[in-house]
PDB file of N, CA and C in Angstrom:
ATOM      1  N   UNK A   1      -6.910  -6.131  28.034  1.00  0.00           N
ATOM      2  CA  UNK A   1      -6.829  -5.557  26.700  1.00  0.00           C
ATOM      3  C   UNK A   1      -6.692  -6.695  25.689  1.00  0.00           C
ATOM      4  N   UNK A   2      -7.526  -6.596  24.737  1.00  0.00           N
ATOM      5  CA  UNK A   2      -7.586  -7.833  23.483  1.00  0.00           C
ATOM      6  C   UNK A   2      -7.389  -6.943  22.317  1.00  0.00           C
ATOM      7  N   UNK A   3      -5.949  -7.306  21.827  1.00  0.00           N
ATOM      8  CA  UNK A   3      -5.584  -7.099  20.411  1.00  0.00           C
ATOM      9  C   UNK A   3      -6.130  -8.101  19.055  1.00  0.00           C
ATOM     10  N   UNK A   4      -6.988  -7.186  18.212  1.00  0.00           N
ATOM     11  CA  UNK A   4      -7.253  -7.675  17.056  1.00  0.00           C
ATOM     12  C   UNK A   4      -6.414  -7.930  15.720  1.00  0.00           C
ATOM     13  N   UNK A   5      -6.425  -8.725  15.482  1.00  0.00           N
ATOM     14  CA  UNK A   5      -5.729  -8.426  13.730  1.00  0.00           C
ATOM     15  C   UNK A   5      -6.752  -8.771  12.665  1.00  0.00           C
ATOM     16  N   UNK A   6      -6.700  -7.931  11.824  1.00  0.00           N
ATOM     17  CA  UNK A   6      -7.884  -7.389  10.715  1.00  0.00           C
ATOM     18  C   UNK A   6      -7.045  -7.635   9.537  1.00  0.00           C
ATOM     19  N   UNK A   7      -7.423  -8.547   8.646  1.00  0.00           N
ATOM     20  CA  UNK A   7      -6.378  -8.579   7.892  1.00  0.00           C
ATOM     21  C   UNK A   7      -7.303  -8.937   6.129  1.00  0.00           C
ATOM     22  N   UNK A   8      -6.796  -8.578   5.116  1.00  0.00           N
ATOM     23  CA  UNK A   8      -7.407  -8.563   4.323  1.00  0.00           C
ATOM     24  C   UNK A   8      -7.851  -7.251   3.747  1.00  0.00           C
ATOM     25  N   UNK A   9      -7.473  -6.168   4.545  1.00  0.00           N
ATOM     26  CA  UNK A   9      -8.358  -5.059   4.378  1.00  0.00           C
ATOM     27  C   UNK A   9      -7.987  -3.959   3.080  1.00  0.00           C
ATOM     28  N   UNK A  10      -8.788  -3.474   2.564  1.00  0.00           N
ATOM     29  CA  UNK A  10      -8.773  -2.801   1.021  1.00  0.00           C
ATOM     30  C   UNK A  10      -7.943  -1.564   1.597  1.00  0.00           C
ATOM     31  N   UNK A  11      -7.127  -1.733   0.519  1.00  0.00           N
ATOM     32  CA  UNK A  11      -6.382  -0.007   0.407  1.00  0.00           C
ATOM     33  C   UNK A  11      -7.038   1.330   0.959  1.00  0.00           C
ATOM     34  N   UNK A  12      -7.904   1.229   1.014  1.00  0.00           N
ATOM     35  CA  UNK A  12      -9.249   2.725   0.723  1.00  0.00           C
ATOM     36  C   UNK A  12      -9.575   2.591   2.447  1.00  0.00           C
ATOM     37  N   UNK A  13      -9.567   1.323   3.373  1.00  0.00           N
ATOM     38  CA  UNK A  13     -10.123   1.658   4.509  1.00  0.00           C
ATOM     39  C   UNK A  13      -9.608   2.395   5.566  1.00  0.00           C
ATOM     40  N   UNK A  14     -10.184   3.288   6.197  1.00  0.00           N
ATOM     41  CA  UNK A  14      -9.530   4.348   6.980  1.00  0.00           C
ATOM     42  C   UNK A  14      -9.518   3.770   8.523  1.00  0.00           C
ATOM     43  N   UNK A  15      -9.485   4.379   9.068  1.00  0.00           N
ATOM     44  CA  UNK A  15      -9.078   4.369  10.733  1.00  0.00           C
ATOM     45  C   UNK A  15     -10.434   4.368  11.345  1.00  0.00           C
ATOM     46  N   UNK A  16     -11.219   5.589  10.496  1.00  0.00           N
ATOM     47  CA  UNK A  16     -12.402   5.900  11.276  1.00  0.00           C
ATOM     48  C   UNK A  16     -13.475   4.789  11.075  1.00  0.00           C
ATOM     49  N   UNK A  17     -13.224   4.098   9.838  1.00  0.00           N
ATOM     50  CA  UNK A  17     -14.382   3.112   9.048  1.00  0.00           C
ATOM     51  C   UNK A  17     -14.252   1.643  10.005  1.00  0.00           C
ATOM     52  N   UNK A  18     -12.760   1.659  10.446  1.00  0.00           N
ATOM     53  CA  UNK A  18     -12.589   0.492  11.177  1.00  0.00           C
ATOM     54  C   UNK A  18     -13.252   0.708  12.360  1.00  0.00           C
ATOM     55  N   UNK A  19     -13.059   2.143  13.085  1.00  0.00           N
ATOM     56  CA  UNK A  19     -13.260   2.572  14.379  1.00  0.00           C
ATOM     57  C   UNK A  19     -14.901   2.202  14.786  1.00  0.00           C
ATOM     58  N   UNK A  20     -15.698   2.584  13.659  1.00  0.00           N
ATOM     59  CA  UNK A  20     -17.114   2.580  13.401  1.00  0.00           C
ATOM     60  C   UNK A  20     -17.460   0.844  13.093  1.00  0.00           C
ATOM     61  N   UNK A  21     -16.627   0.071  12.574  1.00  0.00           N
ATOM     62  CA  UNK A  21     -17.312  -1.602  12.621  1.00  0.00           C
ATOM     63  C   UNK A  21     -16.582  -2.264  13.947  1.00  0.00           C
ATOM     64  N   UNK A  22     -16.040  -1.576  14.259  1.00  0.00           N
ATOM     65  CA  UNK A  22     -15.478  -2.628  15.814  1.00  0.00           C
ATOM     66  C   UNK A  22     -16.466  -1.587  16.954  1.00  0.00           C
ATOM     67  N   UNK A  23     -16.436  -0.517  16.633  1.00  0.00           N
ATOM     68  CA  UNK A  23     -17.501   0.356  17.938  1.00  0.00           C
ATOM     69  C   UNK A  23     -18.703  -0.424  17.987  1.00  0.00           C
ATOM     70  N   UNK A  24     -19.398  -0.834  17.094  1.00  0.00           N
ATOM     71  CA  UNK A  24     -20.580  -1.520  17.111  1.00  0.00           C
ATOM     72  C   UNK A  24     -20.906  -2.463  17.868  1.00  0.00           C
ATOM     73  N   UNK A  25     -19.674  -2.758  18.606  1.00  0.00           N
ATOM     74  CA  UNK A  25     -19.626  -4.041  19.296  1.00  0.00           C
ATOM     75  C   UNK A  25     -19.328  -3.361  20.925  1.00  0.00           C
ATOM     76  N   UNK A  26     -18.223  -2.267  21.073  1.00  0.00           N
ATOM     77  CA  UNK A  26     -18.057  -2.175  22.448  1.00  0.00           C
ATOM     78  C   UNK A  26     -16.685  -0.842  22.048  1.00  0.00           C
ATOM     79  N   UNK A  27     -16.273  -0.673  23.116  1.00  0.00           N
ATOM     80  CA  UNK A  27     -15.266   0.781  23.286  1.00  0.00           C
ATOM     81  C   UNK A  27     -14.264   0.324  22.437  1.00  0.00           C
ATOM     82  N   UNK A  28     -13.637   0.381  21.857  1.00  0.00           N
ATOM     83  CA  UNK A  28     -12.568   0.449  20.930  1.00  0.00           C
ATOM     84  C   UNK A  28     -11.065   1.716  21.527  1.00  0.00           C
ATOM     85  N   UNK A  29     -10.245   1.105  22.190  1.00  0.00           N
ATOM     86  CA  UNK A  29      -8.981   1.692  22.431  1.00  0.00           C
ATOM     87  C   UNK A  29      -8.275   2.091  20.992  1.00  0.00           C
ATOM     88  N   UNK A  30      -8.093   1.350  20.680  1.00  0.00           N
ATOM     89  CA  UNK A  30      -6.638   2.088  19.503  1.00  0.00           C
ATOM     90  C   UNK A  30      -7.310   1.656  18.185  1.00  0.00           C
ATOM     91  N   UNK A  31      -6.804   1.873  17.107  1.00  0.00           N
ATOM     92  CA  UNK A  31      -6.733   1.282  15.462  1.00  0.00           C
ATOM     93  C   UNK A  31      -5.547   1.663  14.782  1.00  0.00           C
ATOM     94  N   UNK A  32      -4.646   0.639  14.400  1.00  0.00           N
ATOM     95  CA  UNK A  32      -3.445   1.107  13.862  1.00  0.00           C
ATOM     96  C   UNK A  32      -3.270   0.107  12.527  1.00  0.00           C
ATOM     97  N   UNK A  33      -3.641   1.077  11.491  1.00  0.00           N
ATOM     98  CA  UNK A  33      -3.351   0.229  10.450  1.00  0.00           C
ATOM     99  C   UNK A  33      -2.028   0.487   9.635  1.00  0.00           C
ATOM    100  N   UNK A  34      -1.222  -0.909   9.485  1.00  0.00           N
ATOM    101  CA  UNK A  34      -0.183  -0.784   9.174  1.00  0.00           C
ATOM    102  C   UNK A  34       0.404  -0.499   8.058  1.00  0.00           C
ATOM    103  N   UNK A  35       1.110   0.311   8.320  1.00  0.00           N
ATOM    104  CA  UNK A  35       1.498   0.990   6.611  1.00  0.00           C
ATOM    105  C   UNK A  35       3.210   0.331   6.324  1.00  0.00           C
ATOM    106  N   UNK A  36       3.451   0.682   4.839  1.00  0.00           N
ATOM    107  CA  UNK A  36       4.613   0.416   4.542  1.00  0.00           C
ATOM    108  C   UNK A  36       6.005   0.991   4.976  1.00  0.00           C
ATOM    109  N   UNK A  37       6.356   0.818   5.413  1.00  0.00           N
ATOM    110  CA  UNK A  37       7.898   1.760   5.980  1.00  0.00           C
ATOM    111  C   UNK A  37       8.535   2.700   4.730  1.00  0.00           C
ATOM    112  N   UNK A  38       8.720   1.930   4.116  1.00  0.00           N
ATOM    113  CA  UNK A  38       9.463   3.168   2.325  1.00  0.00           C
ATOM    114  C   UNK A  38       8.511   3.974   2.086  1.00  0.00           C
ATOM    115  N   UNK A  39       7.344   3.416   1.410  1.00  0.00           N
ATOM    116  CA  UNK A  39       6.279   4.090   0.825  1.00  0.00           C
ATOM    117  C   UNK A  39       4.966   4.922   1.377  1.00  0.00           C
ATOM    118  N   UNK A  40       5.078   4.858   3.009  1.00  0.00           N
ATOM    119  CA  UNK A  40       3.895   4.734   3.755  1.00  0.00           C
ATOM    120  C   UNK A  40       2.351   4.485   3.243  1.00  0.00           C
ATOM    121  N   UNK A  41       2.223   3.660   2.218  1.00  0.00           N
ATOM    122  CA  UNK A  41       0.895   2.700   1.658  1.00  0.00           C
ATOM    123  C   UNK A  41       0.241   1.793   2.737  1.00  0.00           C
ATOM    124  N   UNK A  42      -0.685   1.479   3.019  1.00  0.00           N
ATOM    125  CA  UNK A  42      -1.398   0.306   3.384  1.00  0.00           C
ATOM    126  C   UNK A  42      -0.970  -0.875   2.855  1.00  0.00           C
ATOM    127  N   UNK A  43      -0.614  -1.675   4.062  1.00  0.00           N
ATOM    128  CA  UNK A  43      -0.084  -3.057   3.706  1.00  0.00           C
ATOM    129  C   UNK A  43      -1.458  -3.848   3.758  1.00  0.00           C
ATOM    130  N   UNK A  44      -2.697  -3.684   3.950  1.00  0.00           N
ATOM    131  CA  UNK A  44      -3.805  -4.770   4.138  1.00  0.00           C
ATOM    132  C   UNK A  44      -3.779  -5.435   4.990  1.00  0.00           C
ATOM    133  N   UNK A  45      -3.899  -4.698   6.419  1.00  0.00           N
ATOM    134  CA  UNK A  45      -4.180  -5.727   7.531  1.00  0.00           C
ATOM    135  C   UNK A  45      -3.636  -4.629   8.555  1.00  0.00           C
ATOM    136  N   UNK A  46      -4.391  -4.508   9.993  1.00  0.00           N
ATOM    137  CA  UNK A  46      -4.215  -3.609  10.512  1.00  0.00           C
ATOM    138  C   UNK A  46      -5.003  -4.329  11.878  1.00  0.00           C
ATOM    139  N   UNK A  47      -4.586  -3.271  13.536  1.00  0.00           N
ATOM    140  CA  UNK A  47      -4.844  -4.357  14.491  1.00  0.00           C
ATOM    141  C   UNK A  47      -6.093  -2.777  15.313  1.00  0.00           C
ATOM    142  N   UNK A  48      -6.844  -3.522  16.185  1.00  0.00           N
ATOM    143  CA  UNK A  48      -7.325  -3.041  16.553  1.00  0.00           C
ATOM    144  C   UNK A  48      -7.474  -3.734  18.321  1.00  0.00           C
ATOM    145  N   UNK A  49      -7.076  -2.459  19.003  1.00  0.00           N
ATOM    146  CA  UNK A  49      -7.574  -3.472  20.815  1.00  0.00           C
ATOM    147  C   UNK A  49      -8.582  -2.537  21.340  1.00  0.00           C
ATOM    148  N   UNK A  50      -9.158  -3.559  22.114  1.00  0.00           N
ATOM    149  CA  UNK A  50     -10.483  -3.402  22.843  1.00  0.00           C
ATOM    150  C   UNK A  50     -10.062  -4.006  24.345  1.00  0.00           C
ATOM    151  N   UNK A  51     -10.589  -3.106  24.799  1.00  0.00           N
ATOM    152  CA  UNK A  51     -10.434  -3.117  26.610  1.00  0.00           C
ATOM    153  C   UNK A  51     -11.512  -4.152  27.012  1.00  0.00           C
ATOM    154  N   UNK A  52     -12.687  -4.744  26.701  1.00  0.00           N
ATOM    155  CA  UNK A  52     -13.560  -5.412  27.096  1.00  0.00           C
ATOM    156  C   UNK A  52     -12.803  -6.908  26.552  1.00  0.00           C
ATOM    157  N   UNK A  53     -12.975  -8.151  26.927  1.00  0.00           N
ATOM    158  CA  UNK A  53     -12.584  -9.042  26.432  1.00  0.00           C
ATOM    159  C   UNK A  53     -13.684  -9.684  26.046  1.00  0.00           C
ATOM    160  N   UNK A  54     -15.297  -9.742  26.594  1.00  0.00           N
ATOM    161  CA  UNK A  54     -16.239 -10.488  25.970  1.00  0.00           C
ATOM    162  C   UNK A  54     -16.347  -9.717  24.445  1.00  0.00           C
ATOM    163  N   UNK A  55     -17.014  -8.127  24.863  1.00  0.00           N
ATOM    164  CA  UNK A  55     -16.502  -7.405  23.444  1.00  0.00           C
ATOM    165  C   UNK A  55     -15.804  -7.604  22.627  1.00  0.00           C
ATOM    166  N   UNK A  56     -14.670  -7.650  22.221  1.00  0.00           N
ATOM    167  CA  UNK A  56     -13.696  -8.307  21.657  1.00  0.00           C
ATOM    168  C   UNK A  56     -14.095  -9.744  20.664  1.00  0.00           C
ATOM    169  N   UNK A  57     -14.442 -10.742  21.593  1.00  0.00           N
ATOM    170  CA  UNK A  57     -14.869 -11.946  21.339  1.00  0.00           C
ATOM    171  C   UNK A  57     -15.721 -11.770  20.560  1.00  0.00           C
ATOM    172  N   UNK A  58     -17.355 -10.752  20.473  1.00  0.00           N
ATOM    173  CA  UNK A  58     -18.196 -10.648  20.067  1.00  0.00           C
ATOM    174  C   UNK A  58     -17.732 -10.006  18.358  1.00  0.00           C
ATOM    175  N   UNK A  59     -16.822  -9.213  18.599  1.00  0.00           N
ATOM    176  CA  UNK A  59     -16.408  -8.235  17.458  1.00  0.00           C
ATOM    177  C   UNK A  59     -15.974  -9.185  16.452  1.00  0.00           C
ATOM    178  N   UNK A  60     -14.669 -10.031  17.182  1.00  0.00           N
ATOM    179  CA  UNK A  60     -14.253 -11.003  16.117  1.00  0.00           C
ATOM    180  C   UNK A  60     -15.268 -11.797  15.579  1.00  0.00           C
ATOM    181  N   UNK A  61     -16.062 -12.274  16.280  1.00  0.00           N
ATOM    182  CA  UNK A  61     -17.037 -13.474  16.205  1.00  0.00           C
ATOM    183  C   UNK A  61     -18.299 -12.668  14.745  1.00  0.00           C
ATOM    184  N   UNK A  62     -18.369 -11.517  15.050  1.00  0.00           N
ATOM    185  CA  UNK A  62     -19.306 -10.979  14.225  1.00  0.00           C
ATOM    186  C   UNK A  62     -18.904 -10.238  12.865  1.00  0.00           C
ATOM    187  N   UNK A  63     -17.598  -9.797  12.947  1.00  0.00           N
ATOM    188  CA  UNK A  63     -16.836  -8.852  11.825  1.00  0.00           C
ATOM    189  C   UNK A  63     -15.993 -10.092  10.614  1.00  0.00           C
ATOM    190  N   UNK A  64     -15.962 -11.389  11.376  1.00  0.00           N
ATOM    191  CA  UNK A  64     -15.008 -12.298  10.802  1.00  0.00           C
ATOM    192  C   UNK A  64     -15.759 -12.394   9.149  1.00  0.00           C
ATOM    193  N   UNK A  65     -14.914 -12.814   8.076  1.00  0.00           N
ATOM    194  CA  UNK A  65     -16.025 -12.908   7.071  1.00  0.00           C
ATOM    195  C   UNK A  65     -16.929 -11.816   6.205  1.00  0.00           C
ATOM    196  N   UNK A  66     -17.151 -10.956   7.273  1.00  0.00           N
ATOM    197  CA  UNK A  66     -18.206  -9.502   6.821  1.00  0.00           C
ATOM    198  C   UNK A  66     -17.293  -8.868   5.618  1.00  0.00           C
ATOM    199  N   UNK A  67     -17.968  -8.147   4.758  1.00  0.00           N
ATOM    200  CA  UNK A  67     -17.465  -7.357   3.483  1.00  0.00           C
ATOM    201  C   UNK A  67     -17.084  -5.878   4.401  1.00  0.00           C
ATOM    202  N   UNK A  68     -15.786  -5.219   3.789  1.00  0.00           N
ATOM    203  CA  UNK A  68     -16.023  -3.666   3.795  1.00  0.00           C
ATOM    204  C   UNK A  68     -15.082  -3.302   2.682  1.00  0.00           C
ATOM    205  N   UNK A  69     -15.834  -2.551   2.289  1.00  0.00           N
ATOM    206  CA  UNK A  69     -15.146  -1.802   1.369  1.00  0.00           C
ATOM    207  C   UNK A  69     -14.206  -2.937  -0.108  1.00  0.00           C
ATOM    208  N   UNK A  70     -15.758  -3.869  -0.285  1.00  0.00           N
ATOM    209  CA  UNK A  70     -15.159  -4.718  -1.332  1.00  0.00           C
ATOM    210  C   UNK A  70     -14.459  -6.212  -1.198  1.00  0.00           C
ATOM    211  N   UNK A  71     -14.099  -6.298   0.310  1.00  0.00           N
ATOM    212  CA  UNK A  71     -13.509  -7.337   0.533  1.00  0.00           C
ATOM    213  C   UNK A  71     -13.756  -7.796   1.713  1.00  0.00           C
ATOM    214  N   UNK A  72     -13.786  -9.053   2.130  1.00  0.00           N
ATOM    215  CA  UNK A  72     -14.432  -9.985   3.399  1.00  0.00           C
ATOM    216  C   UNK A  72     -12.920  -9.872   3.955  1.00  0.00           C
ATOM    217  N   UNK A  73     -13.304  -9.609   5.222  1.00  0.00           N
ATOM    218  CA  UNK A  73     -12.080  -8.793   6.246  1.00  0.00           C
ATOM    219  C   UNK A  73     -11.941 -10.630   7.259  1.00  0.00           C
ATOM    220  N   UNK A  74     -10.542 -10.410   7.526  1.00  0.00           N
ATOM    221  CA  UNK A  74     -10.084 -11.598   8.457  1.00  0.00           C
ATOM    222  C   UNK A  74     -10.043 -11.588   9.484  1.00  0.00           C
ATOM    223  N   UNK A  75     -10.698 -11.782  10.439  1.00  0.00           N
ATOM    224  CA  UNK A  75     -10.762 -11.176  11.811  1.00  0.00           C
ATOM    225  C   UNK A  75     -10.569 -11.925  13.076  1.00  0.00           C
ATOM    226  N   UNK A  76      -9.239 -12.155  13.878  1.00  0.00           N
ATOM    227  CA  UNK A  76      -9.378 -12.659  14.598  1.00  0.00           C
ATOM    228  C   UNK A  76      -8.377 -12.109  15.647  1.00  0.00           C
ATOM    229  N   UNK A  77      -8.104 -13.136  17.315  1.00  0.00           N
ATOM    230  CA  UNK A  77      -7.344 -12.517  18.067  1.00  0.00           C
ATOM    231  C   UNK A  77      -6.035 -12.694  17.496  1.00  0.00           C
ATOM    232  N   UNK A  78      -4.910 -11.482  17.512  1.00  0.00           N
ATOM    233  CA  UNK A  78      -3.706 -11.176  16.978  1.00  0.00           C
ATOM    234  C   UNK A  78      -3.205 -12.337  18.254  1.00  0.00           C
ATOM    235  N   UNK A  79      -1.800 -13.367  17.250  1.00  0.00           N
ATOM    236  CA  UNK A  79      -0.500 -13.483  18.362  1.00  0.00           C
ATOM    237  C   UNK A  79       0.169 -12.751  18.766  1.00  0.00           C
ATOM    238  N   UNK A  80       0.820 -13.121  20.220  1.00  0.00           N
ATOM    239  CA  UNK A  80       2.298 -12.086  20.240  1.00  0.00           C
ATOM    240  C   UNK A  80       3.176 -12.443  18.600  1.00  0.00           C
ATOM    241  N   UNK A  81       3.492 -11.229  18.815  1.00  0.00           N
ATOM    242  CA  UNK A  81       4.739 -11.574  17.847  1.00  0.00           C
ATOM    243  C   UNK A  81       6.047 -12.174  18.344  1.00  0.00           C
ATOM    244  N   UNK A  82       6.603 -12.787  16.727  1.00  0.00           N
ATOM    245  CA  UNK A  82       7.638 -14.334  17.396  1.00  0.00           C
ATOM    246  C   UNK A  82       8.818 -12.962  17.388  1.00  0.00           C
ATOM    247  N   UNK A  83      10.043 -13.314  18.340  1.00  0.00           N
ATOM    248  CA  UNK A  83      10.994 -13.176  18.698  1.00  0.00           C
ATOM    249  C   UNK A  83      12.206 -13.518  17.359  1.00  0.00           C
ATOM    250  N   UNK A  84      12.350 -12.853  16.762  1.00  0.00           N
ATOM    251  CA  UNK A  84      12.691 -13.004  15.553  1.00  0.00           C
ATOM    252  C   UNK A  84      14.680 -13.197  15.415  1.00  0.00           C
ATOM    253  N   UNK A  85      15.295 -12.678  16.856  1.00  0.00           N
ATOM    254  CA  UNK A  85      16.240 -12.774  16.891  1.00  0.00           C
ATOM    255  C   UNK A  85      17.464 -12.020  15.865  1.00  0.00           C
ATOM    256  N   UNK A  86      18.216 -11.989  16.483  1.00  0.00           N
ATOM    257  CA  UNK A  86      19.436 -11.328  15.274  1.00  0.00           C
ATOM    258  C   UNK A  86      19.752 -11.821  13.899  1.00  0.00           C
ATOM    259  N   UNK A  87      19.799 -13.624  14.340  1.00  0.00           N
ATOM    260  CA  UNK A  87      20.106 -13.498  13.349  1.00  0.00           C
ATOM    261  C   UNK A  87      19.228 -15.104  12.382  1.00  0.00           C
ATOM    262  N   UNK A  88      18.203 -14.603  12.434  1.00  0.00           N
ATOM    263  CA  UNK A  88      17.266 -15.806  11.940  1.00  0.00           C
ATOM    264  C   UNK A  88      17.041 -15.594  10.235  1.00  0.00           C
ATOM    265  N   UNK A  89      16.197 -16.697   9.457  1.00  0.00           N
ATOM    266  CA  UNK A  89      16.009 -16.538   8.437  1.00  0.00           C
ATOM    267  C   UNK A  89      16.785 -17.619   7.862  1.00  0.00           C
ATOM    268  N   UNK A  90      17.153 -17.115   6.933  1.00  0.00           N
ATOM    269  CA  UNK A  90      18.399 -18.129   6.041  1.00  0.00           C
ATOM    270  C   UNK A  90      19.823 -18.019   5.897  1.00  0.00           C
ATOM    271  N   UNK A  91      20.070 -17.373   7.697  1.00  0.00           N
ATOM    272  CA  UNK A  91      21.217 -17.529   7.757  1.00  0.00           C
ATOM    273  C   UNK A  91      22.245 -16.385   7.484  1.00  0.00           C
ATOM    274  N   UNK A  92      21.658 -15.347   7.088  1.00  0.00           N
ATOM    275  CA  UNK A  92      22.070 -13.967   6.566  1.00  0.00           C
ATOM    276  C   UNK A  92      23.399 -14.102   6.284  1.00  0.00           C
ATOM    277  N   UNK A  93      23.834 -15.220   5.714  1.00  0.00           N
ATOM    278  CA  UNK A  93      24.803 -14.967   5.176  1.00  0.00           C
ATOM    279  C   UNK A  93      26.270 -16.028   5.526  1.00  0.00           C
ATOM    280  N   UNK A  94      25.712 -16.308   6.878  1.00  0.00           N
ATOM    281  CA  UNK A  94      26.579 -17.104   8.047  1.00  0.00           C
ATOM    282  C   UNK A  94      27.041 -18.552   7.090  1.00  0.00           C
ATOM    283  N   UNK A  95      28.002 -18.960   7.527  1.00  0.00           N
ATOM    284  CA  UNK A  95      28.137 -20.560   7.479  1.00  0.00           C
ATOM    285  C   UNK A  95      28.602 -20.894   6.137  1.00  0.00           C
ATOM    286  N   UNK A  96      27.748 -20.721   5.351  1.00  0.00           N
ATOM    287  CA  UNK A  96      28.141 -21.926   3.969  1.00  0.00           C
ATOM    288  C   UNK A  96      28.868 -21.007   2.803  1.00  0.00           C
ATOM    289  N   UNK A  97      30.118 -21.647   2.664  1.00  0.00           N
ATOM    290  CA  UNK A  97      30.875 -20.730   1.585  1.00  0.00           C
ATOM    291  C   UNK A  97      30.658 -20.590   0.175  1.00  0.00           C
ATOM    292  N   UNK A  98      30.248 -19.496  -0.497  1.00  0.00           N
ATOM    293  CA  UNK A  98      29.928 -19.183  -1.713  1.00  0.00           C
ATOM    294  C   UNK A  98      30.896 -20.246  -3.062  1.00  0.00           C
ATOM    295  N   UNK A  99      30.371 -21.149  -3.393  1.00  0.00           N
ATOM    296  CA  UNK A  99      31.485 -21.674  -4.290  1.00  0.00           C
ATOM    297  C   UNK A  99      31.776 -20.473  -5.709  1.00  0.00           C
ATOM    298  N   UNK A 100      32.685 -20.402  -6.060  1.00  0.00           N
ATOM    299  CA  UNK A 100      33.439 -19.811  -7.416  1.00  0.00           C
ATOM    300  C   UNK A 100      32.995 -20.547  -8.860  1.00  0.00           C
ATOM    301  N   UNK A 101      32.829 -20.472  -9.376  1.00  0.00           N
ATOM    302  CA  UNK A 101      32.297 -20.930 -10.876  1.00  0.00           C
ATOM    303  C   UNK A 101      33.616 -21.563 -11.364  1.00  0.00           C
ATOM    304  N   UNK A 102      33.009 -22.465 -12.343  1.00  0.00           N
ATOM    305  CA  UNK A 102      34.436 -23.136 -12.631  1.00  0.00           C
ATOM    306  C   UNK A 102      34.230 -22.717 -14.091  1.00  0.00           C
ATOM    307  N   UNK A 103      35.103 -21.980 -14.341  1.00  0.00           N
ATOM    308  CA  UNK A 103      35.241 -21.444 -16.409  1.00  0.00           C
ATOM    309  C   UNK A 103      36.334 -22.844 -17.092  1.00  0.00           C
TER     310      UNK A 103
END
């Protein structure tokens, strides 16, 4: 199984429009385009996997660049996602003490 990430993609593109430019290439398993958690909007960028792996290759290789729906779509194989841990970032808060203002 080869997970895609499609990224770039216009507000307006649906599930089925994706389903129809990656079918062109080979069977298409899933399309999940990712929406906003609060608002459920389209965040612009959404993944698509394909059970064939040359397929796949071909899809990225051919969709990379291509226009839909107004905008040249980003197309390549998705990473795992990083392990983001409890408590990463900037520290959420940990460690360095807030100094007090001096009036």
């Amino acid at each position: 199984m080869t997970n895609i990430f499609v990224g770039n993609l216009s507000y307006q593109t649906n599930q089925d429009e994706l389903q129809a430019a990656f079918g062109a290439f080979g069977a298409v398993e899933r399309v999940s385009i990712i929406t906003d958690r609060d608002t459920g909007q389209p965040r612009g960028f959404a993944f698509v996997e394909m059970a064939n792996p040359s397929e796949a290759t071909s899809a990225i290789a051919g969709l990379n660049g291509t226009e839909l729906n107004g905008r040249a779509l980003n197309v390549n194989e998705a990473r795992p996602r990083e392990d983001r841990g409890a408590h990463s970032g900037n520290g959420g808060g940990f460690g360095r003490k807030r100094r007090e203002p001096r009036w």
